[in-house]
Structures are given as structure tokens and as C-alpha cells.
Protein backbone atom coordinates (compact mmCIF):
# COMPACT_ATOMS: atom_id res chain seq x y z
CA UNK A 1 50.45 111.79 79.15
CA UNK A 2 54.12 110.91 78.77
CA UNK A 3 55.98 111.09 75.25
CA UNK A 4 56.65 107.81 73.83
CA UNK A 5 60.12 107.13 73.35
CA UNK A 6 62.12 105.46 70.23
CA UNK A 7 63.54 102.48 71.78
CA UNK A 8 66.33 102.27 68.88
CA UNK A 9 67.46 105.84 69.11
CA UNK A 10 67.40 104.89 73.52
CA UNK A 11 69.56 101.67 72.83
CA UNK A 12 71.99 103.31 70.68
CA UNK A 13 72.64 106.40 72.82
CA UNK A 14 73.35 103.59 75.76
CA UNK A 15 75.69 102.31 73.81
CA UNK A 16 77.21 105.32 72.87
CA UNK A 17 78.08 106.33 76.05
CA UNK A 18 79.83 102.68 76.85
CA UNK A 19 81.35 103.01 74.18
CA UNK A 20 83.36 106.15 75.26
CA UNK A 21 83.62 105.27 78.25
CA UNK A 22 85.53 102.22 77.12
CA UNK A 23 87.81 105.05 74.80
CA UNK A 24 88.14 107.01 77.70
CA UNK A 25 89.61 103.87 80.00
CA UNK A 26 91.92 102.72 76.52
CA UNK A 27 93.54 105.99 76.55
CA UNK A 28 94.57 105.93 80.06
CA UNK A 29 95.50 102.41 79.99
CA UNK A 30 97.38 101.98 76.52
CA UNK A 31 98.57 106.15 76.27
CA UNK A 32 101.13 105.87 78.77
CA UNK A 33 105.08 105.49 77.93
CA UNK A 34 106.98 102.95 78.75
CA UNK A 35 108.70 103.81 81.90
CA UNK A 36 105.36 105.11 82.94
CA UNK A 37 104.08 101.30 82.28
CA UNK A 38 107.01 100.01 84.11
CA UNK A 39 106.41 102.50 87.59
CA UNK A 40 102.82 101.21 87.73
CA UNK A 41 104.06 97.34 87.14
CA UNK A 42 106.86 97.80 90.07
CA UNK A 43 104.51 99.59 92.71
CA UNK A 44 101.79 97.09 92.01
CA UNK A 45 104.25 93.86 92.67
CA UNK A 46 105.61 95.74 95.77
CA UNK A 47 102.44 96.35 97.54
CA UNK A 48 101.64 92.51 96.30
CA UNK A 49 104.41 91.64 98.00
CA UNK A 50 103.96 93.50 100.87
CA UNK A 51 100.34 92.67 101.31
CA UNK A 52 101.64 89.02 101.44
CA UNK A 53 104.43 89.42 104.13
CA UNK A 54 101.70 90.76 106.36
CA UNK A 55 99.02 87.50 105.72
CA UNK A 56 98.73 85.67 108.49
CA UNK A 57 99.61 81.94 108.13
CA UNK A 58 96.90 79.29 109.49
């Protein structure tokens, strides 16, 4: 016969582990410097751009 489980203490640790998941994603996204921020912004608009030169127009 299985264990019964505390569905409280199974809730909580679920949302323990979103939760620093979340921290882990923050730190990536908001510890960078500001040249760092500005490199990312830049290579993102260029391959925008150059995704849209290659579109096809209909």
C-alpha cells in the first residue's frame, strides 16, 4: 500500500521550485551590464531585420 502524501507540503515544494526557477531566469535577464544589454538588443534587431529582407512578398 502506497504512503499517503501531504498535499500542502506537495503544493508548496511545486512552488518552490517555480519559484527559483523564476530567480534563476531574473538573474540572467536583469544581472547583465549595460553594454552587455545593448549587444543582445543590436543582434536581436539585426537578425529582425534580416529575417524580414528575406520574407517573401505576396
Amino acid at each position: 500500500m502506497a504512503n499517503p502524501i501531504n498535499l500542502n507540503k506537495a503544493r508548496k515544494a511545486a512552488a518552490k521550485t517555480a519559484d527559483k526557477t523564476l530567480a534563476q531566469q531574473n538573474r540572467v535577464r536583469f544581472g547583465q551590464a549595460k553594454a552587455d544589454k545593448a549587444a543582445i538588443r543590436l543582434e536581436a534587431e539585426r537578425l529582425s531585420e534580416k529575417l524580414n529582407q528575406s520574407k517573401r512578398e505576396t
